[in-house]
PDB file of N, CA and C in Angstrom:
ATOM      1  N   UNK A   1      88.906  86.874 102.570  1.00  0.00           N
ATOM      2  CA  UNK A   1      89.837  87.655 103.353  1.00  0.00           C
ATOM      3  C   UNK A   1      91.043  86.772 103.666  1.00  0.00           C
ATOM      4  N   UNK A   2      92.310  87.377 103.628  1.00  0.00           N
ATOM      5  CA  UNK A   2      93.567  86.496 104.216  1.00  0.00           C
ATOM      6  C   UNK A   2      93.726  86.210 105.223  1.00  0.00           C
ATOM      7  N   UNK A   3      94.250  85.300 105.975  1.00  0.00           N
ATOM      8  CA  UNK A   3      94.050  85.729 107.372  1.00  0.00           C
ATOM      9  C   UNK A   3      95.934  85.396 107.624  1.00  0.00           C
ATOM     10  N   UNK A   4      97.049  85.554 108.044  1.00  0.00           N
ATOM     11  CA  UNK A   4      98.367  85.335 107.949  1.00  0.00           C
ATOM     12  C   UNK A   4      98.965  86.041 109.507  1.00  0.00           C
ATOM     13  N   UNK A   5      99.979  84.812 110.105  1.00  0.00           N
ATOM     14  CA  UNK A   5     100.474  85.411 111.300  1.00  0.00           C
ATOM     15  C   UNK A   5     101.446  86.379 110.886  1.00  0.00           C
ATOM     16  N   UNK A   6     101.667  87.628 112.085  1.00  0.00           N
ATOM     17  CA  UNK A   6     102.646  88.292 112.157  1.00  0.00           C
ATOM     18  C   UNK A   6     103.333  88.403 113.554  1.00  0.00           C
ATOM     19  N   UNK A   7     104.798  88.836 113.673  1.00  0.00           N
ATOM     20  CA  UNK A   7     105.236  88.834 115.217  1.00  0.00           C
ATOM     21  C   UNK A   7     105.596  90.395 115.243  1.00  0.00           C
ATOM     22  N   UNK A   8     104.409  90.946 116.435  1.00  0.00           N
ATOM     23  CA  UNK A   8     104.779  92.348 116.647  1.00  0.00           C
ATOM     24  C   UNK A   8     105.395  92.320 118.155  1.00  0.00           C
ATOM     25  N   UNK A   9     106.112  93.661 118.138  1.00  0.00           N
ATOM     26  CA  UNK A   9     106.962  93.643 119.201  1.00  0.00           C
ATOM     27  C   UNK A   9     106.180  94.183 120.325  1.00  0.00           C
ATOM     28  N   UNK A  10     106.374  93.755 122.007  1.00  0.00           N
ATOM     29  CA  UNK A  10     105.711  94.404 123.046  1.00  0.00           C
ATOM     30  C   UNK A  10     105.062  95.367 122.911  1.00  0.00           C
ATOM     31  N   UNK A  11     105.830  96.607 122.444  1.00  0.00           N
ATOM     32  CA  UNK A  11     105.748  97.983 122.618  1.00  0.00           C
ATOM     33  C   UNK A  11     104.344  98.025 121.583  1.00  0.00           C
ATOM     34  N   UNK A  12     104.596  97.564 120.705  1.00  0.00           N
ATOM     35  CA  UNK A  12     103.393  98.040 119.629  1.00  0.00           C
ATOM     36  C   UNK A  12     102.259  96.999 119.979  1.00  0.00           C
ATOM     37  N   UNK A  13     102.280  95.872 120.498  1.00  0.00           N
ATOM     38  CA  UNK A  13     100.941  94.627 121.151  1.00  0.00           C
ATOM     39  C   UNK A  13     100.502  95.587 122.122  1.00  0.00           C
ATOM     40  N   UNK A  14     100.946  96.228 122.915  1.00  0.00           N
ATOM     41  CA  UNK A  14     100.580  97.050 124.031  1.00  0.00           C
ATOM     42  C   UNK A  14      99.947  98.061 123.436  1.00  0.00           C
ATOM     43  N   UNK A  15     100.491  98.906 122.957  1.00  0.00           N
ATOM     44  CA  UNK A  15      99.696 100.127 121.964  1.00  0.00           C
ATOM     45  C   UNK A  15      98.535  99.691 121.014  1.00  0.00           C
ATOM     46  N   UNK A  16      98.425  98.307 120.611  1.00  0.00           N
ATOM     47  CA  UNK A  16      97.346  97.753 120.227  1.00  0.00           C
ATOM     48  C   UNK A  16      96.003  97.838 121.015  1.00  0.00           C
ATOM     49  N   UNK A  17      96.669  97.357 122.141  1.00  0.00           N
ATOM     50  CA  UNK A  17      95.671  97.232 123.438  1.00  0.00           C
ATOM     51  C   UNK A  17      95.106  97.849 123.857  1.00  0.00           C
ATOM     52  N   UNK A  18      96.146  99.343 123.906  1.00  0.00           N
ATOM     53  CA  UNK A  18      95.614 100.360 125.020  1.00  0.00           C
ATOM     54  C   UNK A  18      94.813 100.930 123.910  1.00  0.00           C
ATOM     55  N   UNK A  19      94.740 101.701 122.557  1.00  0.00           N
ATOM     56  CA  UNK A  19      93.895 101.483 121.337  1.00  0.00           C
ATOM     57  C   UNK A  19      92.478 101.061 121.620  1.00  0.00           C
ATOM     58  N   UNK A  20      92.033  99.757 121.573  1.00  0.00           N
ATOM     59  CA  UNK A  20      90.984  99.673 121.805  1.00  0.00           C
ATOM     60  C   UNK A  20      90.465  99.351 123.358  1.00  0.00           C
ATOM     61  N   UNK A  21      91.299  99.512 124.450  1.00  0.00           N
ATOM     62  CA  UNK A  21      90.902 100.115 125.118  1.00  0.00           C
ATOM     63  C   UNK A  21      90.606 101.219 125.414  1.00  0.00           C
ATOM     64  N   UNK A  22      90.789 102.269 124.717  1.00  0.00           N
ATOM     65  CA  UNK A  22      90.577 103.482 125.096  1.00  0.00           C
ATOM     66  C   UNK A  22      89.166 103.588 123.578  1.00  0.00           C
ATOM     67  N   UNK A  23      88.565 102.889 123.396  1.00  0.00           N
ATOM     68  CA  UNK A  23      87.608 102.896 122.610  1.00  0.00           C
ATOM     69  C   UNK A  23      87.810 103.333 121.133  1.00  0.00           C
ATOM     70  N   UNK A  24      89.075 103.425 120.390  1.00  0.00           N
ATOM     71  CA  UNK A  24      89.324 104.218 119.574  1.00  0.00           C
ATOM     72  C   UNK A  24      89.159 103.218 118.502  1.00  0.00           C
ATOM     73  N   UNK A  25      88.921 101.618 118.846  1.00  0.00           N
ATOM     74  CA  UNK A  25      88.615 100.468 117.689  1.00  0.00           C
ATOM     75  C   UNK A  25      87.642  99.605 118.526  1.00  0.00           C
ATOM     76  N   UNK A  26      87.240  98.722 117.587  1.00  0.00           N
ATOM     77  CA  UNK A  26      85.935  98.077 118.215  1.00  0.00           C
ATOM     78  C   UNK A  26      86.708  96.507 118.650  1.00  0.00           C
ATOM     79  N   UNK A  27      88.253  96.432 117.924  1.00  0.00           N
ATOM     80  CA  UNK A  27      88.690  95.210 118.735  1.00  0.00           C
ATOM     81  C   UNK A  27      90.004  94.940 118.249  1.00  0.00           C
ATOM     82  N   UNK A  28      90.931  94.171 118.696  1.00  0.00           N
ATOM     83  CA  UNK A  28      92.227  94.273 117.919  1.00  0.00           C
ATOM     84  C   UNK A  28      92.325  93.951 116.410  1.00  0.00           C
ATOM     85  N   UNK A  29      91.439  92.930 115.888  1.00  0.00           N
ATOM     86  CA  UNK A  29      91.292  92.734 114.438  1.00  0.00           C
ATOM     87  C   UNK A  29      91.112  94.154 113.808  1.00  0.00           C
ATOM     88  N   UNK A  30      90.425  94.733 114.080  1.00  0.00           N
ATOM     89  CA  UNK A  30      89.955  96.240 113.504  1.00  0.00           C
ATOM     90  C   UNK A  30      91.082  96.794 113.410  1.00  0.00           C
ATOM     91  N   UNK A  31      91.652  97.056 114.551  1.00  0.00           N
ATOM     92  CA  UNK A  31      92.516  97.178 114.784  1.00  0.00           C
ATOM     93  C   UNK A  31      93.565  97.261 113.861  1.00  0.00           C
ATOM     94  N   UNK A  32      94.229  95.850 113.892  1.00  0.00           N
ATOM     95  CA  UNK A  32      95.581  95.677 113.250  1.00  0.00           C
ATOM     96  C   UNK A  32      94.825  95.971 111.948  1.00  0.00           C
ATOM     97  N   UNK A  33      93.567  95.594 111.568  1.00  0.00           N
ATOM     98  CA  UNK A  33      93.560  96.056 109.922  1.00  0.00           C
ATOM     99  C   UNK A  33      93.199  97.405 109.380  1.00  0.00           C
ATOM    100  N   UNK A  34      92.759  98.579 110.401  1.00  0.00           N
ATOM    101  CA  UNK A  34      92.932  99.854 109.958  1.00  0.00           C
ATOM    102  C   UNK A  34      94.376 100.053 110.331  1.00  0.00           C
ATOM    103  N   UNK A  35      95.234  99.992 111.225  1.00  0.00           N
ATOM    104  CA  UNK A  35      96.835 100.666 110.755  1.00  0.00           C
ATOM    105  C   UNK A  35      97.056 100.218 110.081  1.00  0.00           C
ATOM    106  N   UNK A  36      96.988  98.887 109.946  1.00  0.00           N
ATOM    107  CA  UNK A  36      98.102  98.192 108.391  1.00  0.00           C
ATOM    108  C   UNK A  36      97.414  99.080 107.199  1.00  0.00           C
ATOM    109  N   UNK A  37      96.027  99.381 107.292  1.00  0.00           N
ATOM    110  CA  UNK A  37      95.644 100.183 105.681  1.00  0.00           C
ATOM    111  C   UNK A  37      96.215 101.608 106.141  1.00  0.00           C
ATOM    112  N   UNK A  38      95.845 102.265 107.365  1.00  0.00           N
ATOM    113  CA  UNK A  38      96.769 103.630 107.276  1.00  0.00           C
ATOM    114  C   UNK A  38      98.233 103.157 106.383  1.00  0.00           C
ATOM    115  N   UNK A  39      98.620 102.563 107.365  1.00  0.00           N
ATOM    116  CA  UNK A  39     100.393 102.542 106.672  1.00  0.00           C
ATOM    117  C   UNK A  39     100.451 102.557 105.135  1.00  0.00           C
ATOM    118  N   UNK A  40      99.973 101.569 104.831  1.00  0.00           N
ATOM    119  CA  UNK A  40      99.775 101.383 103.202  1.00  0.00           C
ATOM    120  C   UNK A  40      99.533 102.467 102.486  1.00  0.00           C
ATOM    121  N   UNK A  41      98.518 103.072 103.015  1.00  0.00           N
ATOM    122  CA  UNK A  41      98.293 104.440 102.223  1.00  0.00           C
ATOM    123  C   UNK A  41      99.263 105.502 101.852  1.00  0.00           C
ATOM    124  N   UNK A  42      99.511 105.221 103.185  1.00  0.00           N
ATOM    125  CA  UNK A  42     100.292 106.577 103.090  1.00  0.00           C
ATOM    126  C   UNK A  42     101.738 106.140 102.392  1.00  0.00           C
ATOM    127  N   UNK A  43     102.404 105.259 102.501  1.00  0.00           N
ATOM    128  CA  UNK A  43     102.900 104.926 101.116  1.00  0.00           C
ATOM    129  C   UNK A  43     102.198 104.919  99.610  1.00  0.00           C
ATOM    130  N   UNK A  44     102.572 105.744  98.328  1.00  0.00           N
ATOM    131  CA  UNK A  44     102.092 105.910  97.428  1.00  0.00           C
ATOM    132  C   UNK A  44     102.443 104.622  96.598  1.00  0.00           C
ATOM    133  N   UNK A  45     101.602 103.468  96.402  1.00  0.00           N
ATOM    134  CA  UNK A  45     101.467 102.202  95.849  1.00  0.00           C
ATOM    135  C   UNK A  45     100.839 102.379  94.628  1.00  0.00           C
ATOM    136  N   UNK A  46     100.131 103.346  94.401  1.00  0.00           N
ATOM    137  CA  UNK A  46      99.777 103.528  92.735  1.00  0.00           C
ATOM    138  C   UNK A  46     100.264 103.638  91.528  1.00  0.00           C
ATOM    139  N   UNK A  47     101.572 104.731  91.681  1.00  0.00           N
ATOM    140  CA  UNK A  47     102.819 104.984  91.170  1.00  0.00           C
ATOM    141  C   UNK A  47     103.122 103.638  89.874  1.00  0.00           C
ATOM    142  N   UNK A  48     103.117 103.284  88.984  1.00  0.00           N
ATOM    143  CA  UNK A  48     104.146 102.282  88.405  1.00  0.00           C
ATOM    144  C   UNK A  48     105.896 102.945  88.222  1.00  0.00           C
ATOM    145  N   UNK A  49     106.590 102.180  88.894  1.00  0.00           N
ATOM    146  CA  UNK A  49     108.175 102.235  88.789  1.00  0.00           C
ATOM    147  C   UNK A  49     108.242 102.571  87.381  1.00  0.00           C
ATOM    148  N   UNK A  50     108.092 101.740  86.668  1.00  0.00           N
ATOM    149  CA  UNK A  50     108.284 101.611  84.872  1.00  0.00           C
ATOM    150  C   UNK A  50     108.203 103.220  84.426  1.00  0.00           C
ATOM    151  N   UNK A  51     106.973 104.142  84.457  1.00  0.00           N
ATOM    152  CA  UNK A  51     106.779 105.497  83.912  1.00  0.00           C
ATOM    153  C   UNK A  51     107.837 106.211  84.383  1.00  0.00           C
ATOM    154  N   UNK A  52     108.395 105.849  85.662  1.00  0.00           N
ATOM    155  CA  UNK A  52     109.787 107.254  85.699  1.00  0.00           C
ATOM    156  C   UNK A  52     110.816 106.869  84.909  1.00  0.00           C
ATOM    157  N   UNK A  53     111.070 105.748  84.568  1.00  0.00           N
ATOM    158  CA  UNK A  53     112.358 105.371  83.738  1.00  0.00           C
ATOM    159  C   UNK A  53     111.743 105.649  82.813  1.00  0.00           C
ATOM    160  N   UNK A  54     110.688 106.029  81.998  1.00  0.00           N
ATOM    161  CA  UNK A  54     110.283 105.809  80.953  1.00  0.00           C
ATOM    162  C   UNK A  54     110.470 108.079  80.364  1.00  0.00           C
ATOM    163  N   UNK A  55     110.610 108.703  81.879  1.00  0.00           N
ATOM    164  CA  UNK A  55     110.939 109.925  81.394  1.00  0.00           C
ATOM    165  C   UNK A  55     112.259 110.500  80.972  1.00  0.00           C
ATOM    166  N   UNK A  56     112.690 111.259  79.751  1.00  0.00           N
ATOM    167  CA  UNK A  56     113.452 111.838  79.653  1.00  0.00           C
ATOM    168  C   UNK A  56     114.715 112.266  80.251  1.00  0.00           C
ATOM    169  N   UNK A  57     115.407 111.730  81.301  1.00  0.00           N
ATOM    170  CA  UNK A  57     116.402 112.492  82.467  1.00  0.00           C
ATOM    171  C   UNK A  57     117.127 113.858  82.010  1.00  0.00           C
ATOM    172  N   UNK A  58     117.729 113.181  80.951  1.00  0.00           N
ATOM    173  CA  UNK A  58     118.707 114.254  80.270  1.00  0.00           C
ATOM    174  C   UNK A  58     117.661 115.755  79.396  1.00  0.00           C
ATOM    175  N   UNK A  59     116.639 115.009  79.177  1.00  0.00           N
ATOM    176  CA  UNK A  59     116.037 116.768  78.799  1.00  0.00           C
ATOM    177  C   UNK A  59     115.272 117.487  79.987  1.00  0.00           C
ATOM    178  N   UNK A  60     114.640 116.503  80.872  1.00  0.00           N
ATOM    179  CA  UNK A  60     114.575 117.488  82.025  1.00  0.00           C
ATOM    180  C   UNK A  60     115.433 117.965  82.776  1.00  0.00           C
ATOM    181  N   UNK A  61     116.736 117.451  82.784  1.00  0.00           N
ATOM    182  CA  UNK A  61     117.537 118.335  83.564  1.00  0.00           C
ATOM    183  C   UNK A  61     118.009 119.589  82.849  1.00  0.00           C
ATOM    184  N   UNK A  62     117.826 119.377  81.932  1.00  0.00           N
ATOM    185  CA  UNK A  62     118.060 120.556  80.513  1.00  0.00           C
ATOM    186  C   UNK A  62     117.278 121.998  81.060  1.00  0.00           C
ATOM    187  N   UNK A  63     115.824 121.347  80.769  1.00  0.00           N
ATOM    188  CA  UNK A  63     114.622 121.836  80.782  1.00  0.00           C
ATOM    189  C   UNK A  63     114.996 122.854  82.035  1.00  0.00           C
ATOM    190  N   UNK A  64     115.121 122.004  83.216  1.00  0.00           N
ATOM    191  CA  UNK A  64     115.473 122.662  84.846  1.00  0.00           C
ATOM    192  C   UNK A  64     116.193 123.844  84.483  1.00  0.00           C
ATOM    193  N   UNK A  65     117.237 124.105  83.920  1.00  0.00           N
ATOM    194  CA  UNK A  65     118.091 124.605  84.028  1.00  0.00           C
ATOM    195  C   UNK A  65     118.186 126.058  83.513  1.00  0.00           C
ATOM    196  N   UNK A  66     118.470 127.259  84.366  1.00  0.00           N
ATOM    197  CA  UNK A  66     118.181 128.398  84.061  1.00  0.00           C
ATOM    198  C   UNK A  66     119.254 129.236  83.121  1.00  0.00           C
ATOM    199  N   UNK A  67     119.530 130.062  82.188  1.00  0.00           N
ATOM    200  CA  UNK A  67     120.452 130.834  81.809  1.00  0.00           C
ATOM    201  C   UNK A  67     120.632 132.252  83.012  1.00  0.00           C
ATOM    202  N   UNK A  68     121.739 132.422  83.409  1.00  0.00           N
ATOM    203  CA  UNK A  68     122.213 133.155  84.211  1.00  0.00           C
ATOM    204  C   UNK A  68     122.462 134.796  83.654  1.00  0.00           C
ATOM    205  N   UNK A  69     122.128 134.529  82.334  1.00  0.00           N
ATOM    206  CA  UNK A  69     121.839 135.780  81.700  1.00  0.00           C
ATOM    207  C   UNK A  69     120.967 136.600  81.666  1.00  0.00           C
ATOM    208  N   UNK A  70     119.880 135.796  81.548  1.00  0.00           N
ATOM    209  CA  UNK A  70     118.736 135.639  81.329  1.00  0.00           C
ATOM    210  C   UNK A  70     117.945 136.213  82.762  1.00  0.00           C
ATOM    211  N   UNK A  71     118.865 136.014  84.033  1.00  0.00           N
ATOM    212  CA  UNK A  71     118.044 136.593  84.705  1.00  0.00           C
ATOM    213  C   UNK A  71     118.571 138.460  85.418  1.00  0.00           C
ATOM    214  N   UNK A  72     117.536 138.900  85.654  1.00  0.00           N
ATOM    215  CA  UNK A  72     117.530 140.199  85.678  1.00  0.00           C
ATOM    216  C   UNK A  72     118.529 140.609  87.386  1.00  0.00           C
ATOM    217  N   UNK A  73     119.404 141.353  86.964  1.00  0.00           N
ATOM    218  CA  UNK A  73     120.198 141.646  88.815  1.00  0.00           C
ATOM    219  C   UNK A  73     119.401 143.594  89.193  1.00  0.00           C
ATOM    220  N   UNK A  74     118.880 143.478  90.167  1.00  0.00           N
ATOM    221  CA  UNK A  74     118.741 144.913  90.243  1.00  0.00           C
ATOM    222  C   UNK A  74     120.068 145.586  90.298  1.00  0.00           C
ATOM    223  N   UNK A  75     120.076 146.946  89.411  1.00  0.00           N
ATOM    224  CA  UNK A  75     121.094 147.653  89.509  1.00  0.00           C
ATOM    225  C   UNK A  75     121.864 148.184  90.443  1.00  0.00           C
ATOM    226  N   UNK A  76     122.684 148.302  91.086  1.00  0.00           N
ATOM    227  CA  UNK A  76     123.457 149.221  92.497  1.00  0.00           C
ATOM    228  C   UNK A  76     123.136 150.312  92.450  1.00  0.00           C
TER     229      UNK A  76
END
């Protein structure tokens, strides 16, 4: 396991606190290491950058793109 300092600000050391004081973690380690994995998650880190450059731009915007003919107007 890593173990590495960080400097968090009042507001969030306090919200740490009150956290497992209010029983919702078994201690601040728990703690700081289930939000830091919430956070993470919920950023999508799986993704490789490389595959979107690797799509088409110019034919999907093609693709997107509707003919105005093509679509039906109800009559007046």
């Amino acid at each position: 396991m890593v173990t590495f300092e960080v400097t968090l600000s009042d507001r969030i050391d306090s919200d740490i606190d009150r956290l497992v004081e209010q029983d919702a973690f078994l201690n601040r380690e728990q703690a700081i290491e289930e939000l830091l994995s919430l956070g993470i998650s919920s950023h999508d880190t799986t993704d490789d950058p490389e595959e979107d450059l690797d799509d088409d731009l110019f034919t999907r915007a093609i693709d997107d793109q509707q003919d105005p003919a093509s679509q039906q107007d109800d009559p007046l």
